[in-house]
C-alpha atoms as a PDB file:
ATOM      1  CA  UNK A   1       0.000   0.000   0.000  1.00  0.00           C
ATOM      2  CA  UNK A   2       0.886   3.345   0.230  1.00  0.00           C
ATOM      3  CA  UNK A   3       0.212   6.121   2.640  1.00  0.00           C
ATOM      4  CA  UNK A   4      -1.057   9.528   1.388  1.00  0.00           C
ATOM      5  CA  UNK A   5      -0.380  12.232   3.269  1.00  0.00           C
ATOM      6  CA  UNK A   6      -0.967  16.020   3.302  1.00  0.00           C
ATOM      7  CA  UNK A   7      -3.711  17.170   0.620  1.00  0.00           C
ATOM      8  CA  UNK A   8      -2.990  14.262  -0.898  1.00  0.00           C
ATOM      9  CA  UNK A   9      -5.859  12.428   1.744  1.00  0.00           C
ATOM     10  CA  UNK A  10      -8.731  14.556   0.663  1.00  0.00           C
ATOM     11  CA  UNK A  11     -11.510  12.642  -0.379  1.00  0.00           C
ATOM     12  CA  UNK A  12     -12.096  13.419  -4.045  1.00  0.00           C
ATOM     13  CA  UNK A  13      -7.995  12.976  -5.037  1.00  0.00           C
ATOM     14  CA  UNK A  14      -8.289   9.583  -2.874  1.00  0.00           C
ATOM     15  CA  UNK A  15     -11.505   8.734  -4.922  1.00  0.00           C
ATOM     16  CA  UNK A  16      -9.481   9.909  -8.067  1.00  0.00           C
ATOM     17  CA  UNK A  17      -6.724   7.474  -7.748  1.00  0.00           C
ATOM     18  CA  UNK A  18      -8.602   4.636  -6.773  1.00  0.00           C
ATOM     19  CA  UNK A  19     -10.526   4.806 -10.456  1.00  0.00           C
ATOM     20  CA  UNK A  20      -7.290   5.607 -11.792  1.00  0.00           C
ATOM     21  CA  UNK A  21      -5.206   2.595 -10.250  1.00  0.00           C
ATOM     22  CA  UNK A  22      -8.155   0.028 -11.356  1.00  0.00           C
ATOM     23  CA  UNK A  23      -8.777   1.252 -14.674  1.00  0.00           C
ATOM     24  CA  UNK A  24      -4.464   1.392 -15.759  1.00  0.00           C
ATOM     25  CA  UNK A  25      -4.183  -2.174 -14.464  1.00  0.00           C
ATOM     26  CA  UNK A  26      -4.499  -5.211 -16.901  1.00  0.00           C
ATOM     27  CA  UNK A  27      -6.082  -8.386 -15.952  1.00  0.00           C
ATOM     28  CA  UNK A  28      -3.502  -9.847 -15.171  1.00  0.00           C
ATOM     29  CA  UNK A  29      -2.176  -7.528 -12.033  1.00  0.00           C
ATOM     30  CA  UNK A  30      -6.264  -6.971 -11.252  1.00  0.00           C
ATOM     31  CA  UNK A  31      -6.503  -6.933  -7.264  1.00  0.00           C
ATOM     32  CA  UNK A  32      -8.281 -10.683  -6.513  1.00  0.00           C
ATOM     33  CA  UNK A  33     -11.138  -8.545  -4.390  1.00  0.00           C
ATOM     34  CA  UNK A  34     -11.674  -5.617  -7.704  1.00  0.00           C
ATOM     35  CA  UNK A  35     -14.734  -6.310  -9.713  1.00  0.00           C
ATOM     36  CA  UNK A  36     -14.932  -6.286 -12.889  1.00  0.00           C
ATOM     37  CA  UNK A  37     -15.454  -3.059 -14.699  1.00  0.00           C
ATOM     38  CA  UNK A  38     -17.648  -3.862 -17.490  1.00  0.00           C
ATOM     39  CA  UNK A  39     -21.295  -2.230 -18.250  1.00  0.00           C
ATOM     40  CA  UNK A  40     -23.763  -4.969 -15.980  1.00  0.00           C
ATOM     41  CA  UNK A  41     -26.977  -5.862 -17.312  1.00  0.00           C
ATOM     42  CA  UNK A  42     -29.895  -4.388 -15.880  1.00  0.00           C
ATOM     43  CA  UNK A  43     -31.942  -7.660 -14.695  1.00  0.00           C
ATOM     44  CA  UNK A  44     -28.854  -9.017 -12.451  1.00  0.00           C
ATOM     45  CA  UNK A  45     -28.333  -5.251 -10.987  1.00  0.00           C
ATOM     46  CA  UNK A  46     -32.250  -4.975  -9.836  1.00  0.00           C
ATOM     47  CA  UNK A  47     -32.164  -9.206  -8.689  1.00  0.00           C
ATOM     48  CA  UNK A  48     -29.345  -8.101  -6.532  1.00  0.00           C
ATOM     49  CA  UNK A  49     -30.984  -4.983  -4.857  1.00  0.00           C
ATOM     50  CA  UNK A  50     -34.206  -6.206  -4.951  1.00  0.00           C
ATOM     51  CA  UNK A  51     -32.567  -9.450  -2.905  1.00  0.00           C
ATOM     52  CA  UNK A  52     -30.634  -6.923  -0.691  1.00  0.00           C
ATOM     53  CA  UNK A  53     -33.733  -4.601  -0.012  1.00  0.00           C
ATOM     54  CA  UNK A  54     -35.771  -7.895   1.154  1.00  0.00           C
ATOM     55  CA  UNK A  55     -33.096  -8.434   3.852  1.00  0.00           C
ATOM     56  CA  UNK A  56     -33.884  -4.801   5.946  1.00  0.00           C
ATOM     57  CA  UNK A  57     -35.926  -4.863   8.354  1.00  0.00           C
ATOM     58  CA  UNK A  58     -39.410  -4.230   8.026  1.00  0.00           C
ATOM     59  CA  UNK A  59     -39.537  -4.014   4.526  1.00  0.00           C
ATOM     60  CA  UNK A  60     -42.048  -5.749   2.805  1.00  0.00           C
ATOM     61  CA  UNK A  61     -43.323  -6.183  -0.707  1.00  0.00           C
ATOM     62  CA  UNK A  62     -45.771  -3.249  -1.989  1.00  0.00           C
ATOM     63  CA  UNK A  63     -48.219  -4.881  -4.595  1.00  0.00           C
ATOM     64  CA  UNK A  64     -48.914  -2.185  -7.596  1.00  0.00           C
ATOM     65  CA  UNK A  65     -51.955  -0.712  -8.750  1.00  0.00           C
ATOM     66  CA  UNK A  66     -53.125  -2.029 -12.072  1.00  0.00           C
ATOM     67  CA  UNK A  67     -53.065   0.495 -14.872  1.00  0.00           C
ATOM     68  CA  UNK A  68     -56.608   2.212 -14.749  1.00  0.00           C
ATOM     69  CA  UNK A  69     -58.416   1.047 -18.376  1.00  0.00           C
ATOM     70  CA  UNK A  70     -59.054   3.827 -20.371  1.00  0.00           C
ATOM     71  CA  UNK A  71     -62.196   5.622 -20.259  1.00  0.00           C
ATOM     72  CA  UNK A  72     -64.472   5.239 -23.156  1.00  0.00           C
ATOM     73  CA  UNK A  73     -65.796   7.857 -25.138  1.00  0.00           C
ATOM     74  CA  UNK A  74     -69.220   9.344 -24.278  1.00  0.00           C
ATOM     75  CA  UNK A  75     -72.251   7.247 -25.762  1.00  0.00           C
ATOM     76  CA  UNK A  76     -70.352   4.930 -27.170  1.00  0.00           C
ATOM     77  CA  UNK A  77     -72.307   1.217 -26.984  1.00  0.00           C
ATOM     78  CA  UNK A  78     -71.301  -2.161 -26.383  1.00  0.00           C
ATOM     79  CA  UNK A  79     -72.317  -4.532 -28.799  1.00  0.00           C
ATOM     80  CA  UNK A  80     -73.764  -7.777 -27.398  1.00  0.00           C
ATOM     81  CA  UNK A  81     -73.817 -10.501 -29.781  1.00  0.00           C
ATOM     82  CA  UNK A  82     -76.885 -12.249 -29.240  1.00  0.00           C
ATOM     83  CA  UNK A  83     -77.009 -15.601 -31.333  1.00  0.00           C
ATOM     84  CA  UNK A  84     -80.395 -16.093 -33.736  1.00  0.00           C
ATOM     85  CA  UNK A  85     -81.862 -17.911 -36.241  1.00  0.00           C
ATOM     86  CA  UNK A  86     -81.834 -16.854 -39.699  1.00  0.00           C
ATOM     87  CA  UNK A  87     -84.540 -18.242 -41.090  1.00  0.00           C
ATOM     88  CA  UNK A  88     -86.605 -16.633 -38.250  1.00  0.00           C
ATOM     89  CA  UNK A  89     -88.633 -12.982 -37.982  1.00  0.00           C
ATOM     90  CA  UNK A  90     -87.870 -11.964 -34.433  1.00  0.00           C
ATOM     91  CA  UNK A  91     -90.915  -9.170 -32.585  1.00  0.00           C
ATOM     92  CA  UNK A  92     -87.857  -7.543 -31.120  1.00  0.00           C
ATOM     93  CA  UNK A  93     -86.357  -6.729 -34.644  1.00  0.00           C
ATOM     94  CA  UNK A  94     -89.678  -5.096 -35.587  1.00  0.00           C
ATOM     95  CA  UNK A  95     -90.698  -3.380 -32.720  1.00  0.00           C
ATOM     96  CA  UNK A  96     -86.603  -1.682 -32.562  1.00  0.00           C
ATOM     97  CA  UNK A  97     -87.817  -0.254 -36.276  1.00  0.00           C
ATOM     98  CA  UNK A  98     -90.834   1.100 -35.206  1.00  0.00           C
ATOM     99  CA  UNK A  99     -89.895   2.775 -32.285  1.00  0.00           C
ATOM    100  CA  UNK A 100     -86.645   4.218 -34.252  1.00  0.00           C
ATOM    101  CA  UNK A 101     -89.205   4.991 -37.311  1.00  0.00           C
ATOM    102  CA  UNK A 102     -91.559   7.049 -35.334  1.00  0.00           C
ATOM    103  CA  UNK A 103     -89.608   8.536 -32.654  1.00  0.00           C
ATOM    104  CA  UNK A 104     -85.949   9.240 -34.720  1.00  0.00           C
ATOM    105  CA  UNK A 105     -86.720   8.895 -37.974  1.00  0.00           C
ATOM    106  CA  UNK A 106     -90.085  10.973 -38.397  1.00  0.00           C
ATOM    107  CA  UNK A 107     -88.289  13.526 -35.651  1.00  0.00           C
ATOM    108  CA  UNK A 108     -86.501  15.217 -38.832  1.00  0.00           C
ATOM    109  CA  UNK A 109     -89.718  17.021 -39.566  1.00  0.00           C
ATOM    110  CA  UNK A 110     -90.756  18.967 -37.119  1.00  0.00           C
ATOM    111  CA  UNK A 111     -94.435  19.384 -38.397  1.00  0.00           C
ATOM    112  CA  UNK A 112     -96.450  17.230 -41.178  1.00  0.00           C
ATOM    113  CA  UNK A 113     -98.956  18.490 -44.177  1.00  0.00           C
ATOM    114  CA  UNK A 114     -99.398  18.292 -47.451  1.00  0.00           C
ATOM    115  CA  UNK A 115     -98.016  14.974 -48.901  1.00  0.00           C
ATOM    116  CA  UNK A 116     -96.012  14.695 -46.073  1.00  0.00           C
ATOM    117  CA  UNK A 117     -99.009  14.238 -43.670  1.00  0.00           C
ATOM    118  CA  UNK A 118    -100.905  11.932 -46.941  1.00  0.00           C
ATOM    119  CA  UNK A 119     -98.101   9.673 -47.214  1.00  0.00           C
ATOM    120  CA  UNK A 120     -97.826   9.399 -43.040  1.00  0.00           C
ATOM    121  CA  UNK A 121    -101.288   8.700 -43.039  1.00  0.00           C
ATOM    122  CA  UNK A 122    -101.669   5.778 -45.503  1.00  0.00           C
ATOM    123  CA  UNK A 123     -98.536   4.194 -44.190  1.00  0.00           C
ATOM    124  CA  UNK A 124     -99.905   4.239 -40.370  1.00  0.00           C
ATOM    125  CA  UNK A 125    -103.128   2.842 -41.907  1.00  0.00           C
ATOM    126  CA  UNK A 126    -101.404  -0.184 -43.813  1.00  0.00           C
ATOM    127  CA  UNK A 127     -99.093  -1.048 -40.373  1.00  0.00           C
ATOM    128  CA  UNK A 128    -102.395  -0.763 -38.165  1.00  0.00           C
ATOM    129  CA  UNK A 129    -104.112  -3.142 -40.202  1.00  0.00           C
ATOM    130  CA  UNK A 130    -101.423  -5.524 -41.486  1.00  0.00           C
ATOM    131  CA  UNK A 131     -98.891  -5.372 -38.285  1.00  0.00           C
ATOM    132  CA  UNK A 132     -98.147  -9.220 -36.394  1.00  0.00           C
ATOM    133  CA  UNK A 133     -96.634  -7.483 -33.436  1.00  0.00           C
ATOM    134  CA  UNK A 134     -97.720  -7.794 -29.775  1.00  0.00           C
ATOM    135  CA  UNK A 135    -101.570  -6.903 -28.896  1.00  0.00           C
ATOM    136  CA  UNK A 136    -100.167  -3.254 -26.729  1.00  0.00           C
ATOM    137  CA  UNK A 137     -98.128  -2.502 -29.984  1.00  0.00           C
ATOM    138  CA  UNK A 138    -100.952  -3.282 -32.408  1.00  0.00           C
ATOM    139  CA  UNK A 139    -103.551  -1.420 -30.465  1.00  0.00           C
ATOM    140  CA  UNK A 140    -101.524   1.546 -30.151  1.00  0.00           C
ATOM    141  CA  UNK A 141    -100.683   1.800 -34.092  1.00  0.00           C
ATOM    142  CA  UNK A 142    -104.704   1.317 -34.905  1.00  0.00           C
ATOM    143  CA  UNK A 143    -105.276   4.323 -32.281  1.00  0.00           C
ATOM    144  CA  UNK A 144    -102.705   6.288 -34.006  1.00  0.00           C
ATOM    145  CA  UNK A 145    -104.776   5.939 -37.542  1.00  0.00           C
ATOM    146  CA  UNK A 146    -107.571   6.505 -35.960  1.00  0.00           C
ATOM    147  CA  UNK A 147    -106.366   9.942 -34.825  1.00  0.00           C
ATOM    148  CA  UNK A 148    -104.672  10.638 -37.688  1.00  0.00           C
ATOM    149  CA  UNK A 149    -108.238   9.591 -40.075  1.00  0.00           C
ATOM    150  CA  UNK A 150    -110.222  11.731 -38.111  1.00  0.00           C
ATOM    151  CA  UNK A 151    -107.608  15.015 -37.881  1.00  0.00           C
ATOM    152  CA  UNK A 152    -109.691  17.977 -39.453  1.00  0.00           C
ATOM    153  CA  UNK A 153    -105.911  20.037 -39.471  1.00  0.00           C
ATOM    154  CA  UNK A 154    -103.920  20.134 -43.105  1.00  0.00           C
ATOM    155  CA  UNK A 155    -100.670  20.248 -40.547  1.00  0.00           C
ATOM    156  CA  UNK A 156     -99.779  18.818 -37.066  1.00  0.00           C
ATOM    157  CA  UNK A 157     -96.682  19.332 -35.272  1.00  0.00           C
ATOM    158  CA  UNK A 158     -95.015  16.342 -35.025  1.00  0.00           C
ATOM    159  CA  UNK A 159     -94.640  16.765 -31.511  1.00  0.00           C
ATOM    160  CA  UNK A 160     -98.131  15.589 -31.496  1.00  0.00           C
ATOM    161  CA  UNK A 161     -97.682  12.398 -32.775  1.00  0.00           C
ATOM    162  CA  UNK A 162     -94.786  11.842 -30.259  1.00  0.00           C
ATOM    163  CA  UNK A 163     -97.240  12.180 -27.309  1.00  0.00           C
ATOM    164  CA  UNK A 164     -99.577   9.694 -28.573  1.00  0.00           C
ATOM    165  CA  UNK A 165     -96.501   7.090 -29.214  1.00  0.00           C
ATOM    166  CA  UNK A 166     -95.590   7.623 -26.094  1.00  0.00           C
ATOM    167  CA  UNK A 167     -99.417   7.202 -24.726  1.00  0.00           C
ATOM    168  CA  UNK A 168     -99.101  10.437 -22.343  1.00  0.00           C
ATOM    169  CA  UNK A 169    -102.987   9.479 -22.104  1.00  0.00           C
ATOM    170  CA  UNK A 170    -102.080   6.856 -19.861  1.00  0.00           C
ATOM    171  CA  UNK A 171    -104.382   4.336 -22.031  1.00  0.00           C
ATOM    172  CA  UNK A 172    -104.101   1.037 -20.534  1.00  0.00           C
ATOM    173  CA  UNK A 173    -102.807  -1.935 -23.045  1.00  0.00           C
ATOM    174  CA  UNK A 174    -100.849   0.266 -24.917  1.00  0.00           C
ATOM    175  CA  UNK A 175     -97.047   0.156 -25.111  1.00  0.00           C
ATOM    176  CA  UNK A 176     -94.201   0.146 -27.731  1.00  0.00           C
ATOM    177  CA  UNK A 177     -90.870  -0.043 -26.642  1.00  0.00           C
ATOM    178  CA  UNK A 178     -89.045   3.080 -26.158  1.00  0.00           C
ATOM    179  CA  UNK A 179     -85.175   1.032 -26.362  1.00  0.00           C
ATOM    180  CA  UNK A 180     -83.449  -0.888 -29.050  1.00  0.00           C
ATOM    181  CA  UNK A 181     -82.757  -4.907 -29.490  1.00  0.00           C
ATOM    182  CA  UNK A 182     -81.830  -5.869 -32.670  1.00  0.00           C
ATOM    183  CA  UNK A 183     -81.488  -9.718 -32.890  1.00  0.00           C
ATOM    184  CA  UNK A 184     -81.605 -11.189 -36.403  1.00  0.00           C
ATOM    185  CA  UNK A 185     -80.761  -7.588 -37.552  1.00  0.00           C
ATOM    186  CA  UNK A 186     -77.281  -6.932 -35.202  1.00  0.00           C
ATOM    187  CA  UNK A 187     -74.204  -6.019 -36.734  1.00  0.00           C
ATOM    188  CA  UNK A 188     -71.186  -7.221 -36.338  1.00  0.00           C
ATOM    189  CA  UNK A 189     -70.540  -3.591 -35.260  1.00  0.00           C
ATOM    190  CA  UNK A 190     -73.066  -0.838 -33.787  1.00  0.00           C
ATOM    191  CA  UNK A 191     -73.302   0.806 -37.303  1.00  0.00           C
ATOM    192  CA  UNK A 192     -74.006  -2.144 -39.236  1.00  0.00           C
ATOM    193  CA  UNK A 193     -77.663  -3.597 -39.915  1.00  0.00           C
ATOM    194  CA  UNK A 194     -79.875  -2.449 -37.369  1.00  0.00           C
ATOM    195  CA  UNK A 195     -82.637   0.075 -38.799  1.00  0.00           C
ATOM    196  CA  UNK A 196     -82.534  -0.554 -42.615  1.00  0.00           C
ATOM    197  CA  UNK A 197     -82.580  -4.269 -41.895  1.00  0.00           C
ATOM    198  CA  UNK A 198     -85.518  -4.067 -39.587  1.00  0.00           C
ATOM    199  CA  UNK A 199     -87.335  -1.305 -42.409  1.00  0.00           C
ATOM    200  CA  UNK A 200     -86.417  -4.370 -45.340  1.00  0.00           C
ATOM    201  CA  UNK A 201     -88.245  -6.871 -42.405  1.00  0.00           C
ATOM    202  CA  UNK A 202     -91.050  -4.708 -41.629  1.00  0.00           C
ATOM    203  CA  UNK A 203     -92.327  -4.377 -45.179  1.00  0.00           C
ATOM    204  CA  UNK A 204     -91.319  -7.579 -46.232  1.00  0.00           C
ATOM    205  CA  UNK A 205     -93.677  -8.701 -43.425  1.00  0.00           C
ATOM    206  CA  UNK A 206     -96.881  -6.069 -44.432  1.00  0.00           C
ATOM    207  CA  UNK A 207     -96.509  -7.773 -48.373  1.00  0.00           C
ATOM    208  CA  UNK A 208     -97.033 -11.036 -46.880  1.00  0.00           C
ATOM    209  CA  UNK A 209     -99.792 -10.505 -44.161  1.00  0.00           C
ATOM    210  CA  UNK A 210    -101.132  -8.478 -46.729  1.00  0.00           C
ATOM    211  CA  UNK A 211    -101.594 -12.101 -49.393  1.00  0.00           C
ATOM    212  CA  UNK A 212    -102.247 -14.148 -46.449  1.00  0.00           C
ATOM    213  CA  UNK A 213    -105.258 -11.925 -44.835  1.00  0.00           C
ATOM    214  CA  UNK A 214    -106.931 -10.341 -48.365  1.00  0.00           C
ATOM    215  CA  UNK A 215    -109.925  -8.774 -45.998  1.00  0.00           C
ATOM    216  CA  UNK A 216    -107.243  -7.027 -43.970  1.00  0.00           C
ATOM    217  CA  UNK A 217    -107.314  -3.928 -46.080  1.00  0.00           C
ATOM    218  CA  UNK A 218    -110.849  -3.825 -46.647  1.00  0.00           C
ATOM    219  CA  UNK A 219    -112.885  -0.292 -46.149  1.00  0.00           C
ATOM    220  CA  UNK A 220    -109.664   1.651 -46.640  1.00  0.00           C
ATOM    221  CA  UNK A 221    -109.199   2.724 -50.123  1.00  0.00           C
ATOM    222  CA  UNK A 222    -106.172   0.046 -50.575  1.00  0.00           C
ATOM    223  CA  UNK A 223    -108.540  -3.480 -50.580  1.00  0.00           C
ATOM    224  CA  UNK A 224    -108.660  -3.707 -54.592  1.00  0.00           C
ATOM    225  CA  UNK A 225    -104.981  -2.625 -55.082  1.00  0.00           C
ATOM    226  CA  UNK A 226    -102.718  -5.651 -55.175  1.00  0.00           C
ATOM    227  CA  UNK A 227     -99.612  -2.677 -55.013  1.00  0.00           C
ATOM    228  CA  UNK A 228    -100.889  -1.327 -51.898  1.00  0.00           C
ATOM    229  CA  UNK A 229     -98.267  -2.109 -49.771  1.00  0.00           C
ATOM    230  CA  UNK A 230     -96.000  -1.562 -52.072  1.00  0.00           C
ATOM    231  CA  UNK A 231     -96.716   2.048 -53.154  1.00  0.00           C
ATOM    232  CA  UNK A 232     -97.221   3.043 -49.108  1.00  0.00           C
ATOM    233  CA  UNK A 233     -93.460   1.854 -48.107  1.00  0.00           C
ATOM    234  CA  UNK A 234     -91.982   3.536 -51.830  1.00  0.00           C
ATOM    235  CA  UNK A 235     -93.802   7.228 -50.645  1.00  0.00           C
ATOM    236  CA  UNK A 236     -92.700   6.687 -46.582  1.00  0.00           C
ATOM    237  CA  UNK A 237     -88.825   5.637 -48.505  1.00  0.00           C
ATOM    238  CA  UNK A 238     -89.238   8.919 -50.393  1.00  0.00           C
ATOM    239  CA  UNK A 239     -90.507  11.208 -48.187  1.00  0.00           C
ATOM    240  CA  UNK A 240     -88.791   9.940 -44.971  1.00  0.00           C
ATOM    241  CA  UNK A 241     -86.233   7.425 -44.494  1.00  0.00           C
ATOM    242  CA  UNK A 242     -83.133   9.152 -43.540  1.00  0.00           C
ATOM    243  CA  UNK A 243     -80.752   7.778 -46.471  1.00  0.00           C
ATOM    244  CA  UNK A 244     -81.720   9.724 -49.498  1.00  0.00           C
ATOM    245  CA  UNK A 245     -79.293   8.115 -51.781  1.00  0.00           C
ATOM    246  CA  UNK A 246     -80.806   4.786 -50.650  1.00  0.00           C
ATOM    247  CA  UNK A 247     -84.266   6.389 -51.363  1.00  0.00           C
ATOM    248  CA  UNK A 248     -83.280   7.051 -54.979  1.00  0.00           C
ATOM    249  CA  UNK A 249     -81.895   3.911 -55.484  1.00  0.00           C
ATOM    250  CA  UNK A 250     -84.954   1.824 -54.774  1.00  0.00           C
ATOM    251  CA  UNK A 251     -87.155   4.557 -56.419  1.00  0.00           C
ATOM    252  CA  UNK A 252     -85.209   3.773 -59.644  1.00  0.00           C
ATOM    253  CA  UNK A 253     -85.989   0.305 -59.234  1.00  0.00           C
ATOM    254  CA  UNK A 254     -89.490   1.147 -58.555  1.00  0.00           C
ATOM    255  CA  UNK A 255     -90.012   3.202 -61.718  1.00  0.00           C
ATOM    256  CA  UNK A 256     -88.303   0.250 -63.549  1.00  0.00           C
ATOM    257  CA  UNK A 257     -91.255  -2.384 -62.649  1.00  0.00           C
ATOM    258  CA  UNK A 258     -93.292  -2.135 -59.728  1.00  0.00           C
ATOM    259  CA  UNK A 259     -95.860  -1.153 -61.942  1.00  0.00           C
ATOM    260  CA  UNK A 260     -96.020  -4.883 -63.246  1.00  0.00           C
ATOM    261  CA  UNK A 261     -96.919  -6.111 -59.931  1.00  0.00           C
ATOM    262  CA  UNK A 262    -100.991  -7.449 -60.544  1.00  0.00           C
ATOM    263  CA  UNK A 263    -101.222  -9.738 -57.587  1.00  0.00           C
ATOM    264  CA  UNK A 264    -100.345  -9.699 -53.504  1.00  0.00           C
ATOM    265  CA  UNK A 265     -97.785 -12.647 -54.330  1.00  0.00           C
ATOM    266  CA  UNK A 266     -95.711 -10.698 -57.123  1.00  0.00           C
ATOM    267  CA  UNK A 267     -95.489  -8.183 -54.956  1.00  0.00           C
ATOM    268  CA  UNK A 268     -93.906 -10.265 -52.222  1.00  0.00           C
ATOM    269  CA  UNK A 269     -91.814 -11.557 -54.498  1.00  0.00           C
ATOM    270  CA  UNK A 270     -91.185  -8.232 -56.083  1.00  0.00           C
ATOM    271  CA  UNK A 271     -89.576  -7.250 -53.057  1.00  0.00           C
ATOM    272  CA  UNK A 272     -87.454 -10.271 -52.722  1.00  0.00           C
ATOM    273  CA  UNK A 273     -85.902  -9.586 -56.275  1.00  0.00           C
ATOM    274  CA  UNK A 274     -84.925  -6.050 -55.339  1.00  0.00           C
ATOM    275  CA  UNK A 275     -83.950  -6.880 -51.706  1.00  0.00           C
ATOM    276  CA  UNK A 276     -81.656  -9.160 -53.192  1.00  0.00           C
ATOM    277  CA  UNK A 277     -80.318  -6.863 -55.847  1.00  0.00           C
ATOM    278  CA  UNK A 278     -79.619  -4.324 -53.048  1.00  0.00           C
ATOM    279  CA  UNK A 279     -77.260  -7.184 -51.219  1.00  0.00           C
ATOM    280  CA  UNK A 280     -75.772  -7.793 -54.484  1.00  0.00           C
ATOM    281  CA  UNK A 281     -74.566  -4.190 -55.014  1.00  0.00           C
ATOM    282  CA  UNK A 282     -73.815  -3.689 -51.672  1.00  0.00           C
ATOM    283  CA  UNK A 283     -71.282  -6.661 -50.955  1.00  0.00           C
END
């Protein structure tokens, strides 16, 4: 060894010629107690503190917090698949439509006349006489054309209309659900399906009830018109449905040859054709 004396004993020049002796030395003349000098990995370096921490007294493990999930934006939904059957017509699928069809959809217009009002009118008539739904759901769409057949106004507020959906009456047996549940009409995403599937449903339904129960119609204006059904859901596409390119489309293909349509059946089947030429163009 040897002994350092005067300011030669300070600290920092002591420090100084330590790092100096052990990094001029080669391997060979290395003290047997030095360490090696190269870089150390990080996992060995935290083993050995983490091992030498755990030997104080009272120090115990802390267990951490897990990360906090991120919050999700403001009415966004969670889609829950539900399984189905496709070759089945679920209520729930129709009775989503309607309540999205005459609270959203008809909400756009904030009062009805003219042809507006008309084409309301005939289409409230054909889904109070032709609907399958529930008894409270049918009973409140034959009150609603009832009020609307015996309206002296040439314009009502739409508002109106809202109130008696919603039965603010208080009528007993009358309910239609104010939520929605698609089943056979649930996307794969919330965006996908839903309404338009349930609107291609709903009047594929009203062709058929409207073959299978020919006295359904009968005392309002549509009994001897095997288009009936037809020409109600092309005006309400027109007039209302939110997607006016999708309105144009299907009015082109109702110029082309719904006029050919001479019995209830073709016009089931009419629909079926153009239903499926709509998939077609749209996969």
């Amino acid at each position: 060894g040897e002994n350092f004396k005067g300011p030669d004993r300070e600290l920092r020049t002591v420090r100084q010629t330590m790092i100096d002796f052990l990094q001029n030395h080669t391997e060979g003349s290395r003290p047997p107690a030095c360490p090696r000098l190269d870089p150390i990995h990080v996992k060995p370096l935290r083993a050995f503190f983490s091992s030498y921490l755990k030997s104080l007294p009272d120090v115990r493990k802390k267990s951490l917090p897990l990360p906090e999930k991120p919050h999700k934006e403001e009415n966004s939904e969670i889609v829950v698949w539900r399984e189905f059957d496709k070759s089945k017509l679920y209520t729930a699928d129709l009775e989503s439509g309607l309540h999205y069809l005459l609270r959203v959809e008809l909400a756009a217009h904030k009062s009805l006349a003219g042809a507006e009002l008309k084409t309301l009118k005939d289409f409230v008539t054909v889904l109070a006489k032709l609907f399958p739904g529930r008894p409270p759901v049918k009973k409140l769409l034959e009150m609603l054309q009832e009020w609307l057949a015996s309206l002296p106004l040439d314009r009502i507020p739409y508002n109106a209309v809202l109130d008696l959906v919603n039965n603010k009456m208080r009528i007993s047996g009358i309910f239609l659900t104010n939520h929605i549940k698609w089943v056979g009409c649930q996307g794969s995403r919330s965006e996908l399906r839903g309404y338009p599937c349930s609107l291609w449903k709903l009047f594929h339904t009203l062709t058929v009830e409207a073959s299978t129960h020919p006295d359904a119609l009968v005392g309002t204006g549509f009994e001897d018109d095997p288009q009936a059904v037809l020409q109600t859901m092309r005006r309400y596409i027109h007039t209302f449905f939110g997607c006016k390119e999708c309105g144009e489309h299907f009015e082109e293909m109702a110029k082309e040859s719904m006029d050919s349509v001479k019995t209830p059946d073709q016009a089931i089947l009419w629909l079926w054709k153009k239903h499926n030429m709509v998939n077609g163009r749209l996969a």
